[in-house]
Protein backbone atom coordinates (compact mmCIF):
# COMPACT_ATOMS: atom_id res chain seq x y z
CA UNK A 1 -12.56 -39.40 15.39
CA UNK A 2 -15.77 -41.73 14.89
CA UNK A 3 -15.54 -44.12 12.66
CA UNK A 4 -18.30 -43.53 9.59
CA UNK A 5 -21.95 -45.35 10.89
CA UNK A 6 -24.48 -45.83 8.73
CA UNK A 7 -27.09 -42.78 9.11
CA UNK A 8 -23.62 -40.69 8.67
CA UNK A 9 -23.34 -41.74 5.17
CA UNK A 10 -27.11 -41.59 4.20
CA UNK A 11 -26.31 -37.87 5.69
CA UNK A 12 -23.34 -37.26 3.55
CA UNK A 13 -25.09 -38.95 0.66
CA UNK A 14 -27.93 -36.09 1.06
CA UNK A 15 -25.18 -33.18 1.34
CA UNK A 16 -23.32 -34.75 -2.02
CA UNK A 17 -26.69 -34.97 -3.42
CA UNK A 18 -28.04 -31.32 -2.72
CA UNK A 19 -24.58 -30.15 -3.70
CA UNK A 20 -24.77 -31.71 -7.61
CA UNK A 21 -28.44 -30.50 -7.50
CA UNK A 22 -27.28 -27.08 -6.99
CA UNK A 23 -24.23 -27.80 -9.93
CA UNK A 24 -27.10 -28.78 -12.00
CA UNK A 25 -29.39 -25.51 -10.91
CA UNK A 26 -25.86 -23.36 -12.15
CA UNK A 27 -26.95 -23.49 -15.69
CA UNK A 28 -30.47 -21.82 -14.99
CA UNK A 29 -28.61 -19.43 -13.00
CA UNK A 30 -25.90 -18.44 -15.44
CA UNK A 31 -28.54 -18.19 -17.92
CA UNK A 32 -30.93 -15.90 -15.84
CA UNK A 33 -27.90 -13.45 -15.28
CA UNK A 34 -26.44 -13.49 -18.61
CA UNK A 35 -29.46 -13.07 -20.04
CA UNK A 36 -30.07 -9.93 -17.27
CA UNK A 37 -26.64 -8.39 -18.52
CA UNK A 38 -27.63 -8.54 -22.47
CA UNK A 39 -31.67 -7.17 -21.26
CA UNK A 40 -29.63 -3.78 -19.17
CA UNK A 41 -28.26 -1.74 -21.82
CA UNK A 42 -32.11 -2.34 -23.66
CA UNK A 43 -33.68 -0.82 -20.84
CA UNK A 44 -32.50 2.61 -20.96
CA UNK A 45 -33.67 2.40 -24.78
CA UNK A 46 -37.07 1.54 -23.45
CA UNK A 47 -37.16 -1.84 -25.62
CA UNK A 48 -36.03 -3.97 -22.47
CA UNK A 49 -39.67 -2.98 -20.97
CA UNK A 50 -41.26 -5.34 -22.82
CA UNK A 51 -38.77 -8.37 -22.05
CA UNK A 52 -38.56 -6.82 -18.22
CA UNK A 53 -41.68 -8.50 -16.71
CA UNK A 54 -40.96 -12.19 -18.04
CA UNK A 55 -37.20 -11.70 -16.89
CA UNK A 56 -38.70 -10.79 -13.33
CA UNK A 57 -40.77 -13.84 -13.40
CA UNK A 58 -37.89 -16.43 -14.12
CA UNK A 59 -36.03 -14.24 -11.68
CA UNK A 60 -38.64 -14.76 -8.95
CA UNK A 61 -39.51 -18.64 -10.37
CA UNK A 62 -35.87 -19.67 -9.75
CA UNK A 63 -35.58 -17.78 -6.70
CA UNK A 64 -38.41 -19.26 -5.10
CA UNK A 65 -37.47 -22.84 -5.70
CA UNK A 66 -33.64 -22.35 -4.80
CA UNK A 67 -35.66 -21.45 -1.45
CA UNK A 68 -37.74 -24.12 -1.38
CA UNK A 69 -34.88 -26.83 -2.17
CA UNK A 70 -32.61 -25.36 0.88
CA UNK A 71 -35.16 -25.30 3.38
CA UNK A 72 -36.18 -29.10 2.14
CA UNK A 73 -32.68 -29.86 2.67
CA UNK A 74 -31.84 -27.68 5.94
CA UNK A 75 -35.43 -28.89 7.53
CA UNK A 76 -36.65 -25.08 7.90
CA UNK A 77 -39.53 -23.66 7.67
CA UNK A 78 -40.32 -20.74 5.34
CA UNK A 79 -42.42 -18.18 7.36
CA UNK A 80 -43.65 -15.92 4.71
CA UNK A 81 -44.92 -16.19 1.30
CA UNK A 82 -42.93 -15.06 -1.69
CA UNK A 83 -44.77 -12.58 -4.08
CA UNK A 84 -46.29 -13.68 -6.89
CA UNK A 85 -45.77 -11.84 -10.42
CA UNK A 86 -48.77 -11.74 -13.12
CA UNK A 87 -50.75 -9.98 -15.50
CA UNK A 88 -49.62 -6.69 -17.05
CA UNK A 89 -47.64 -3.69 -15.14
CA UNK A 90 -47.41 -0.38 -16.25
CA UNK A 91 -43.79 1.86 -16.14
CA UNK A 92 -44.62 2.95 -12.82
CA UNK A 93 -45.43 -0.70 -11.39
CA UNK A 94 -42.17 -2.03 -13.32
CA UNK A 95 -39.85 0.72 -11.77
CA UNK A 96 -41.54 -0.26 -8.04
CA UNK A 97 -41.08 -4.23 -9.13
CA UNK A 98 -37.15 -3.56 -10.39
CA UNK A 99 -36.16 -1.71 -7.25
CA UNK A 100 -38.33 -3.64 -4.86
CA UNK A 101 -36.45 -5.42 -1.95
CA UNK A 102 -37.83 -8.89 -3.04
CA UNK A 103 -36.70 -7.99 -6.28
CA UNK A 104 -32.62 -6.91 -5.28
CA UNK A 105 -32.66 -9.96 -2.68
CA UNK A 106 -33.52 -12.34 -5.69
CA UNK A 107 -30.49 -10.79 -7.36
CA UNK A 108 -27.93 -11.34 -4.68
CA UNK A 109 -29.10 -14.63 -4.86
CA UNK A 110 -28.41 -15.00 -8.53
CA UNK A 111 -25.26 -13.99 -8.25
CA UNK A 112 -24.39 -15.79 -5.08
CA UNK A 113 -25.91 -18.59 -7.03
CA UNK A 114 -24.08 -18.34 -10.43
CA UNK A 115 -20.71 -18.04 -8.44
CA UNK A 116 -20.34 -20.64 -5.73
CA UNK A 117 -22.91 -23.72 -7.07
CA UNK A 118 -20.89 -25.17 -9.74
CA UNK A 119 -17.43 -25.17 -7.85
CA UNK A 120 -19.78 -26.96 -4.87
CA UNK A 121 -21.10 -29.54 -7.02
CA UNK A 122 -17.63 -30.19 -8.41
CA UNK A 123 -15.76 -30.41 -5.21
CA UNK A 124 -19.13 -32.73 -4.20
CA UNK A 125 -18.49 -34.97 -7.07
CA UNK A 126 -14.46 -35.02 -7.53
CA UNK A 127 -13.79 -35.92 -3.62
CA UNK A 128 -15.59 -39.41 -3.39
CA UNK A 129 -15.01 -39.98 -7.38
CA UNK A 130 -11.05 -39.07 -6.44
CA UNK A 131 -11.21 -41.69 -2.83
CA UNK A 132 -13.25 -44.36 -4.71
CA UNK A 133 -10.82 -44.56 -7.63
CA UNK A 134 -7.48 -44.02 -5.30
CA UNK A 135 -8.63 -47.08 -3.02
CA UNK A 136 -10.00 -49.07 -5.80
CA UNK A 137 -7.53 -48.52 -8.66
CA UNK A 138 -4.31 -48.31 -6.84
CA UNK A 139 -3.57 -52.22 -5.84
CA UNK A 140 -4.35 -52.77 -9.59
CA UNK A 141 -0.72 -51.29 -10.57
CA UNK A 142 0.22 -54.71 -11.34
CA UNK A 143 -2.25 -55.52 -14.35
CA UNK A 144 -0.14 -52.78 -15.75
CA UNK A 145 2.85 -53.33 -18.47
CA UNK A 146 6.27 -51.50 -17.07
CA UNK A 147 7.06 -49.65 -20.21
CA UNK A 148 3.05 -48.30 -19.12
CA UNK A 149 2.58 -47.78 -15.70
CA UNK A 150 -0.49 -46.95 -13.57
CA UNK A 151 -0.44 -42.90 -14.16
CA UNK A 152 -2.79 -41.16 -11.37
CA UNK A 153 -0.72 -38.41 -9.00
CA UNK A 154 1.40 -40.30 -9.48
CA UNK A 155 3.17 -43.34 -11.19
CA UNK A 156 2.63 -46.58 -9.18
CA UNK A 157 4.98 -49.24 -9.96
CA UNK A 158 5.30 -50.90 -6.52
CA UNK A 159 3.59 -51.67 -3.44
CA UNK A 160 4.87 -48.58 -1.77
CA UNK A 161 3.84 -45.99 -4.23
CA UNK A 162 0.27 -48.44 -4.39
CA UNK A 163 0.17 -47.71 -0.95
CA UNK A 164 0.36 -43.78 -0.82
CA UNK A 165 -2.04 -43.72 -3.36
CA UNK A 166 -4.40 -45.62 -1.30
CA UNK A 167 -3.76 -43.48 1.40
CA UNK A 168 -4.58 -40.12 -0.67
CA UNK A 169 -7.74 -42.09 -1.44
CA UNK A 170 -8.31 -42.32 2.42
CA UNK A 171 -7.30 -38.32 2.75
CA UNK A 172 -10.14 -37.49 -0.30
CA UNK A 173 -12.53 -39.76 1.53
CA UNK A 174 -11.55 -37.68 5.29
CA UNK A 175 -11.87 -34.68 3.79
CA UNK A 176 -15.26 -35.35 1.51
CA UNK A 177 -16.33 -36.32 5.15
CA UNK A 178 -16.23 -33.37 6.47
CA UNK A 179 -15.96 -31.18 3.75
CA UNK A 180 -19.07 -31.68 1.82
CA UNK A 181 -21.67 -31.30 4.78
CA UNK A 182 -19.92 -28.02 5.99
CA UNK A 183 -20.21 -26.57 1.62
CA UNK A 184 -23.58 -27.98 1.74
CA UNK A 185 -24.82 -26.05 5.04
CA UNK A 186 -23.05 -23.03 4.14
CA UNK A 187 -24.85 -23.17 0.42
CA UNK A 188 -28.20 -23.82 1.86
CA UNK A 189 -28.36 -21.34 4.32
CA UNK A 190 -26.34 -18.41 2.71
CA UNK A 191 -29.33 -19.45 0.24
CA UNK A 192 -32.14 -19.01 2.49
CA UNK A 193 -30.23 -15.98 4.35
CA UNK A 194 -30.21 -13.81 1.21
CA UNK A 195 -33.70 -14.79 0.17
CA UNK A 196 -35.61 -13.91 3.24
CA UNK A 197 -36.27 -10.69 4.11
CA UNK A 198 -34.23 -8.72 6.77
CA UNK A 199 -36.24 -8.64 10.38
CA UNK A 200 -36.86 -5.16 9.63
CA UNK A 201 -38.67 -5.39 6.22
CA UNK A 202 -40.75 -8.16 7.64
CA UNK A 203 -41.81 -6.34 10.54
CA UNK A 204 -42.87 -3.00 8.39
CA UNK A 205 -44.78 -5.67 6.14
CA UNK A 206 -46.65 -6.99 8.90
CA UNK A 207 -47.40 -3.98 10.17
CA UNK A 208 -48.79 -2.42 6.84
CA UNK A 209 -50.86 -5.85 6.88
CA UNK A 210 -52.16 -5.39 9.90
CA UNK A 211 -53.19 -1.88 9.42
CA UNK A 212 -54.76 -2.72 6.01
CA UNK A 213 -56.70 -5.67 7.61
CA UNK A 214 -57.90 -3.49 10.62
CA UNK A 215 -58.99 -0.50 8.62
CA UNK A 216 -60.77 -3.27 6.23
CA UNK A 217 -62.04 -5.33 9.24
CA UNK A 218 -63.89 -1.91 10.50
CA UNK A 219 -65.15 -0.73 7.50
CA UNK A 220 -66.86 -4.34 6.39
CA UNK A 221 -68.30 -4.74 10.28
CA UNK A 222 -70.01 -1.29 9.91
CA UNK A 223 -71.30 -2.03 6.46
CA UNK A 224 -72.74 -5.24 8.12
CA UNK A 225 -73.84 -3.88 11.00
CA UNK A 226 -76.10 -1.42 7.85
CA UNK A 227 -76.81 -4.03 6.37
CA UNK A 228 -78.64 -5.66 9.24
CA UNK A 229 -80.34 -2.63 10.45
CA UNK A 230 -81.26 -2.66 7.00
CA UNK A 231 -82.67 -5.81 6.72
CA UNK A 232 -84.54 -5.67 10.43
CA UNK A 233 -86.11 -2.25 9.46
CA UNK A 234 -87.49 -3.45 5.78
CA UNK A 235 -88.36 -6.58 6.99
CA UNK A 236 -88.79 -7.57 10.46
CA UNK A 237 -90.00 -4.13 11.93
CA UNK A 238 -92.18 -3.40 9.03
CA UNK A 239 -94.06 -6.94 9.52
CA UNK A 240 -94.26 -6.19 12.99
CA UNK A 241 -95.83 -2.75 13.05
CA UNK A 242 -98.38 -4.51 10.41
CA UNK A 243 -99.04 -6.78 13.26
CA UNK A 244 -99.61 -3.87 15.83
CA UNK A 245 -102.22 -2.29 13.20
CA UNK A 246 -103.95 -5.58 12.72
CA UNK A 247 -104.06 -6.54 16.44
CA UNK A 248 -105.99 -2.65 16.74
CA UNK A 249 -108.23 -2.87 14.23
CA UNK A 250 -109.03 -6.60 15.15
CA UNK A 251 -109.29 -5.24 18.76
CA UNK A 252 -111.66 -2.28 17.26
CA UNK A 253 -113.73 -4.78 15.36
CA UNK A 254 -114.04 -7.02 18.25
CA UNK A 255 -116.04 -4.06 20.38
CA UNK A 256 -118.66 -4.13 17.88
CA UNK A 257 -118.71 -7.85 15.98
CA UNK A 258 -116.43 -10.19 16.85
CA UNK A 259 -116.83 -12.00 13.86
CA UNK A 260 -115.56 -8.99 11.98
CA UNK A 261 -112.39 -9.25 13.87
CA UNK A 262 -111.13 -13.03 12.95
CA UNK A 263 -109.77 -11.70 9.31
CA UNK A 264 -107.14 -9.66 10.89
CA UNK A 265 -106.33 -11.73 13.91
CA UNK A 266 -105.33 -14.06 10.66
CA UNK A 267 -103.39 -11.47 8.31
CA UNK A 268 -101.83 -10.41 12.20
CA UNK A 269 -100.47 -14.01 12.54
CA UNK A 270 -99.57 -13.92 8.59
CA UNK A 271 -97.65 -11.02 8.97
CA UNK A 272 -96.45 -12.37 12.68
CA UNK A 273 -95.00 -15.52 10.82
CA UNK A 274 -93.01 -13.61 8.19
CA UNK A 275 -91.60 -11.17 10.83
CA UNK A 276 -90.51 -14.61 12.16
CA UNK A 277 -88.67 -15.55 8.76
CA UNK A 278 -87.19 -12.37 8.43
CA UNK A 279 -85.65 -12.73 11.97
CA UNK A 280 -84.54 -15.90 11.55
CA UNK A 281 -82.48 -15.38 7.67
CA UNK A 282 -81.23 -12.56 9.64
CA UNK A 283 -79.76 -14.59 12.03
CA UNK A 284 -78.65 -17.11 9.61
CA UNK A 285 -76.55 -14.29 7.74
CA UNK A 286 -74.91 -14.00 10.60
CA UNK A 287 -73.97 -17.50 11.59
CA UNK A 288 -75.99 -20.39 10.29
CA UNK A 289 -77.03 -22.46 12.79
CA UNK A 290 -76.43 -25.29 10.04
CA UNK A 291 -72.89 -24.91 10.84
CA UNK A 292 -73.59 -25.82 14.67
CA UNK A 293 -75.53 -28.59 14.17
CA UNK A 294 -74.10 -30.40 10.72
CA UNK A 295 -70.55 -29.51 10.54
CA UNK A 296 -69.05 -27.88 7.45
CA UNK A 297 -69.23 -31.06 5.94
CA UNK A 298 -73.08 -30.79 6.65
CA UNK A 299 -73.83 -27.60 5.78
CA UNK A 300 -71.83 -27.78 2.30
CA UNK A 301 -73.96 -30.53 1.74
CA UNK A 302 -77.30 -28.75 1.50
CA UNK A 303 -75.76 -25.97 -0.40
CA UNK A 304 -74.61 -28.12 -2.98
CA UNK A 305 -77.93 -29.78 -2.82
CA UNK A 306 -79.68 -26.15 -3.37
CA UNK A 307 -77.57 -25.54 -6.42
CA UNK A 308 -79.38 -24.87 -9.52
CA UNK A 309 -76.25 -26.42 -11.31
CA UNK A 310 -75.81 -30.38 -10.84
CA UNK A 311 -72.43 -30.67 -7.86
CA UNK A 312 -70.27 -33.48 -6.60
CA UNK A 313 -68.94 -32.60 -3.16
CA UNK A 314 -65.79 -34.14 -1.52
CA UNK A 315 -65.06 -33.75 1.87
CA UNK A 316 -63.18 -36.85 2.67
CA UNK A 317 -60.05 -34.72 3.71
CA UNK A 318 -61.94 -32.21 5.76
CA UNK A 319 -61.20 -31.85 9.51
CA UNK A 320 -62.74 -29.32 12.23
CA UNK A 321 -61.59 -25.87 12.27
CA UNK A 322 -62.38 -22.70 14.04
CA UNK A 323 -65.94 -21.56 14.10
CA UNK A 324 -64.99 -18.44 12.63
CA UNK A 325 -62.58 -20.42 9.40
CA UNK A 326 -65.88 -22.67 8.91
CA UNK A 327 -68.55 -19.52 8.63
CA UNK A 328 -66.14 -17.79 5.99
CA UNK A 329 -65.66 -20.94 4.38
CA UNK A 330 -69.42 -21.88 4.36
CA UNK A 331 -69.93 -17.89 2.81
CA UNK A 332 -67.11 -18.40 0.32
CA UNK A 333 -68.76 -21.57 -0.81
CA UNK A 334 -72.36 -20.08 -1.21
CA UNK A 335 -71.25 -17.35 -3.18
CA UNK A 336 -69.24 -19.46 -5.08
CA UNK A 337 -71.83 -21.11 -6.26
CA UNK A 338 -74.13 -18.43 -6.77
CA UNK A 339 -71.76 -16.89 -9.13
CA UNK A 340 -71.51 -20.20 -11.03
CA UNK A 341 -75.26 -20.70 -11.38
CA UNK A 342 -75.46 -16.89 -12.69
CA UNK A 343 -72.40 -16.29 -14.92
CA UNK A 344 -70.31 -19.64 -15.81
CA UNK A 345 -73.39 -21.49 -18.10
CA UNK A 346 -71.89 -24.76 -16.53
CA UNK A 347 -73.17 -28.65 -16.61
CA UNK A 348 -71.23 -29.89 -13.63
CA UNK A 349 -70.12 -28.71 -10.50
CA UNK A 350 -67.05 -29.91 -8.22
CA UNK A 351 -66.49 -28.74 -4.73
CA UNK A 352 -63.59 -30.08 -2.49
CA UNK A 353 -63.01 -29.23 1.18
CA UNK A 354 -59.88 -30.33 2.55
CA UNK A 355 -58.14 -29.49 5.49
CA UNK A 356 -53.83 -29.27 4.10
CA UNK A 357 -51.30 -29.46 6.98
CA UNK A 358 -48.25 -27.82 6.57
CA UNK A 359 -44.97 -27.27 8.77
CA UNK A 360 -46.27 -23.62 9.65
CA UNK A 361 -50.41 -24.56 10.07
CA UNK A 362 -53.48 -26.32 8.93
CA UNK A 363 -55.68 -24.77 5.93
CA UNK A 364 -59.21 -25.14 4.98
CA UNK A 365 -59.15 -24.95 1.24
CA UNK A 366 -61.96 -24.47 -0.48
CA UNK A 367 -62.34 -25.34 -4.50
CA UNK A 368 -65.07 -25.00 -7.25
CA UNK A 369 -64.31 -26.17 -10.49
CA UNK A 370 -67.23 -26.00 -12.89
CA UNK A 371 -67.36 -26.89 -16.70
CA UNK A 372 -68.33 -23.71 -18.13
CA UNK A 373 -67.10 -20.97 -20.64
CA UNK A 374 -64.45 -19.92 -18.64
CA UNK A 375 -63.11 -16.23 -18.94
CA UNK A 376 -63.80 -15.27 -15.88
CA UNK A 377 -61.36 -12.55 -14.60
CA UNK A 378 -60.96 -9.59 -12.09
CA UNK A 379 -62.71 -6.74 -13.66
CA UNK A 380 -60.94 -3.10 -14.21
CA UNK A 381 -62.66 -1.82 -10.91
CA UNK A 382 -60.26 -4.47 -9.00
CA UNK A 383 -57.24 -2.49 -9.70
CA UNK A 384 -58.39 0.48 -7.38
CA UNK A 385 -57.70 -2.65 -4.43
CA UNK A 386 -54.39 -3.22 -5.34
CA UNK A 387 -52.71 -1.08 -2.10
CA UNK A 388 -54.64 -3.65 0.12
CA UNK A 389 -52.68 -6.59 -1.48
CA UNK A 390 -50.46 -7.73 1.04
CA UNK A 391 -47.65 -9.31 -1.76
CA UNK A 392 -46.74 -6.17 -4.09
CA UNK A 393 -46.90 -6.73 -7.50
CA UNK A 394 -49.41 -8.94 -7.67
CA UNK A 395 -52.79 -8.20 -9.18
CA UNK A 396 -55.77 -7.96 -6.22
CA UNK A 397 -59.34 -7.04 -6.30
CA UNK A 398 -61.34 -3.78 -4.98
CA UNK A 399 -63.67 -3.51 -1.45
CA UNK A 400 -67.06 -3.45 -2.18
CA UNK A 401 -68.92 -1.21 -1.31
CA UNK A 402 -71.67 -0.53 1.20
CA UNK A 403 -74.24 -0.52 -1.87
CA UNK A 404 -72.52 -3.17 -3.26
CA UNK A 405 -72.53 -5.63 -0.41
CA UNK A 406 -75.99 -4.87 0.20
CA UNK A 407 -76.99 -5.60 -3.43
CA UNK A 408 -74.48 -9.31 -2.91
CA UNK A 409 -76.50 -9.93 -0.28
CA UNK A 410 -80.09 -9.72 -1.84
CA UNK A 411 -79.09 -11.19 -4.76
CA UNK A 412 -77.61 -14.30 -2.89
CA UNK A 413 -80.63 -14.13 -0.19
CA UNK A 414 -83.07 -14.58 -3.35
CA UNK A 415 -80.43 -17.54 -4.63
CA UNK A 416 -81.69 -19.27 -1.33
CA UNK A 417 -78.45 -19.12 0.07
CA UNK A 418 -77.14 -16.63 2.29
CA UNK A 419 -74.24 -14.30 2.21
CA UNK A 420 -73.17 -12.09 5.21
CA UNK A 421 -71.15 -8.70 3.81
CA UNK A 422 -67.41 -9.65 3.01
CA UNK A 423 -63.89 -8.42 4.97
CA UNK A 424 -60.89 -7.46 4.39
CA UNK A 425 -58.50 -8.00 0.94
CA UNK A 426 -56.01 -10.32 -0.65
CA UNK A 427 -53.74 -11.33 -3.17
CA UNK A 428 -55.21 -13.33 -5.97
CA UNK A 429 -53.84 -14.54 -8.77
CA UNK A 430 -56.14 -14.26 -12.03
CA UNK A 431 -55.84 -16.00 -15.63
CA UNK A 432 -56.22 -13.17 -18.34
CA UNK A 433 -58.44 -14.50 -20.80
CA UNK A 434 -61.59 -13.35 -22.74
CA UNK A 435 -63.76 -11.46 -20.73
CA UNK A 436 -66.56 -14.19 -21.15
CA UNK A 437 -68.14 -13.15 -18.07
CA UNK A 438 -66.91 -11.45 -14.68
CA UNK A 439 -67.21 -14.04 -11.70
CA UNK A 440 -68.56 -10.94 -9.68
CA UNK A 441 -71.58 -10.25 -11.71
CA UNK A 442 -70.10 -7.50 -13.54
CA UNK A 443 -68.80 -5.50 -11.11
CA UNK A 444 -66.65 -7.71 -9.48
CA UNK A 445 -68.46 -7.65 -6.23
CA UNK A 446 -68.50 -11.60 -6.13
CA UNK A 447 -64.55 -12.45 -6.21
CA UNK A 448 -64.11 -9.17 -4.34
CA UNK A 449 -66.15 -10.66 -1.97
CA UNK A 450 -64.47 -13.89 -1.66
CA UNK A 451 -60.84 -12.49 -2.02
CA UNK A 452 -61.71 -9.91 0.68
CA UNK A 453 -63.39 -12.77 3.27
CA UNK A 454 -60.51 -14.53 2.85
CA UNK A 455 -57.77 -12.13 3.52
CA UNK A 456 -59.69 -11.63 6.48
CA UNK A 457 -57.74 -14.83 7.98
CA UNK A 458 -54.59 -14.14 6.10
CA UNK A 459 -56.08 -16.26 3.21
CA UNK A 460 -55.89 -16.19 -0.72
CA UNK A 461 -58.11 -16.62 -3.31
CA UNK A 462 -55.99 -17.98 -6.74
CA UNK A 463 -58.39 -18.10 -9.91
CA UNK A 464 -57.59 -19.42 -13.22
CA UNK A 465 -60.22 -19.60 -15.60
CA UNK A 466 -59.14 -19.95 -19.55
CA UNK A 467 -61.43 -18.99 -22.31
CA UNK A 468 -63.62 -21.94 -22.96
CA UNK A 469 -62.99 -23.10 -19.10
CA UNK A 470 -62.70 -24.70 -16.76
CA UNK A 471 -62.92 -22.43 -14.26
CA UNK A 472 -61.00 -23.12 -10.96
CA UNK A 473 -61.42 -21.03 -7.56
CA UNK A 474 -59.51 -22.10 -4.29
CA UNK A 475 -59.34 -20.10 -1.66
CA UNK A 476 -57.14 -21.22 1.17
CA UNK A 477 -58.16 -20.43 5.16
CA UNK A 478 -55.39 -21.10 7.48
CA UNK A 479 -56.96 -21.88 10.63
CA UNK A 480 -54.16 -20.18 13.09
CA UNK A 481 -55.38 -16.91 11.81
């Protein structure tokens, strides 16, 4: 047996700790499931509908942060996100919630919880109280009177007896020792075994993401790829042939007066010079070249500086991602701020870029907080997206469509900042409030947009927006995508 160093009691300081943590936690638990038990017999009457989706929520809330203490205290990393419950469900959506696997894992855990936390956190705190006051109290027998002996176990009126209750002191202390880190583990990770999903379930959800993101991903690359032949065939080509038919009549008019033949050589190089734009916003749609030769730090800056709407920009915690996490993030930000110059009737603009490392991977976040009316909120169309959300029960927003897109695009091209078409879906988390205005322009195209570009890199957009504002967007890019 080693004799107790230092780092082994900061260690078995941290189990007792976690342990009366847990004991403290009990009381939330007991009240969650008592409060379950009185809501059950309501259901059946259809009255415990009402209660059902704010019991789910404190059912996932505690959940989550059970989770998040154990693997703090076990050092483990949580490799999937927990759903996220908001907004309003309908019977259907409650009935999938109540019997969803999230949903019967998060009960296991409550009662797992409610049963074995408080009897941990008392065994955590009676072991060392019971050694300290054994070993600390026992020599003491003499300060008391004989007719009123030192009562613990048991009486000590002597050495001896002083003696043997030192030495239950020293067994409490051996057996807190050992005892408390082994109650500690097995609370911590029964915790974190019940709460994550069973290899099975997470394999069929990444699956179903994958698909979803892959059907998405081909559907937004051939609406791009029409948008561009779009764009090359109003713009570009049409320029062009209006070159060709000034170069032949300036060739005509050349046979007979050359003189005659300079004012279309000019509306040829005109027209030759617009062709030129065209090609080159084209281009930029695709990938600015701003992103190449500034940085994303760079490029945000001349958006921001294009704004119509006075911004502050902070990049101090930005570092270099992917080419690919920078584009989306330069697009999310552009139409970001579009949407705020047309819809929020803001002052003041804030945009933060940061780059957040976490155990699992770096992400670029991306926020825009502006000053306006607020109200801004996914718009009825945004339920039809819902089956491409890739945490059930949580409120998402539609794919645009082909038309759609294209109409995003001109709108954001005549802005004077440009937006390539949008991919993919994700979960997004939106603050009902008074439809003051739509951040999409109505039709939702503009957080669609934005959700679905970010879910194209297993990212999230999360928008609250109150009546009266502010309004806050952050999407998050992990750059391991």
């Amino acid at each position: 047996m080693r004799w107790p160093t230092q780092a082994g009691l900061r260690a078995r300081t941290a189990d007792a700790a976690f342990l009366l943590r847990e004991a403290a936690y009990w009381l939330a638990s007991l009240a969650a499931l008592v409060a379950g038990l009185v809501l059950l017999p309501f259901l059946s009457l259809g009255i415990g509908l009402y209660a059902l989706p704010g019991a789910l929520r404190i059912l996932d809330f505690l959940a989550a942060h059970a989770q998040e203490r154990s693997a703090g205290f076990a050092g483990a990393v949580i490799p999937f996100d927990r759903r996220r419950l908001s907004g309003r469900y309908s019977f259907g959506e409650l009935a999938s919630l109540v019997t969803a696997p999230e949903t019967k894992r998060d009960l296991s855990w409550l009662l797992f919880h409610a049963a074995f936390a408080l009897l941990a956190g008392a065994v955590a705190l009676a072991l060392p109280a019971g050694a300290a006051l054994y070993l600390l109290v026992s020599p003491l027998w003499m300060l008391f009177p004989p007719e009123s002996p030192l009562e613990m176990t048991i009486s000590i009126t002597s050495w001896p007896e002083a003696f043997l209750g030192m030495l239950l002191g020293v067994a409490y202390a051996v057996l807190a020792w050992f005892l408390l880190p082994w109650m500690a583990r097995r609370l911590s990770e029964g915790t974190l075994a019940i709460l994550s999903p069973r290899r099975y379930d997470e394999l069929s959800r990444r699956i179903q993401d994958l698909s979803t993101a892959r059907a998405s991903a081909l559907a937004a690359h051939a609406a791009e790829l029409r948008r561009i032949e779009r764009e090359l065939h109003d713009g570009a080509q049409n320029r062009l042939v209006g070159v060709v038919m000034m170069l032949g009549l300036a060739q005509r008019a050349a046979e007979t007066d050359p003189a005659a033949a300079l004012p279309f050589l000019a509306r040829a190089q005109d027209a030759a010079s617009e062709a030129l734009t065209g090609l080159r916003a084209a281009v930029h749609d695709i990938y600015p070249p701003v992103l190449d030769e500034l940085g994303l730090g760079g490029a945000a800056s001349a958006l921001t500086s294009r704004s119509p709407i006075p911004c502050s920009l902070d990049v101090g915690g930005l570092q270099r991602a992917p080419a690919a996490v920078e584009s989306a993030a330069y697009f999310v930000l552009a139409e970001a701020l579009t949407n705020a110059a047309k819809h929020s009737g803001a002052s003041r603009i804030e945009v933060v870029l940061r780059t957040e490392s976490t155990p699992r991977e770096d992400i670029l976040v991306v926020e825009v907080t502006d000053d306006g009316r607020g109200g801004a909120e996914a718009s009825s169309a945004d339920a039809a997206f819902a089956e491409f959300a890739p945490a059930p029960g949580s409120p998402a927003v539609p794919p645009a469509s082909a038309a759609d897109a294209a109409a995003d695009t001109e709108t954001f091209a005549a802005a004077g900042t440009a937006v390539a078409t949008n991919t993919v879906a994700t979960e997004t988390v939106t603050t009902p409030a008074g439809a003051a205005h739509a951040a999409g322009g109505g039709s939702g195209t503009g957080l669609t947009g934005i959700a679905r570009r970010a879910a194209a890199f297993g990212g999230r957009l999360v928008l609250t927006s109150p009546a009266g504002g502010p309004t806050n967007l952050r999407v998050e890019l992990p750059c391991a995508f």
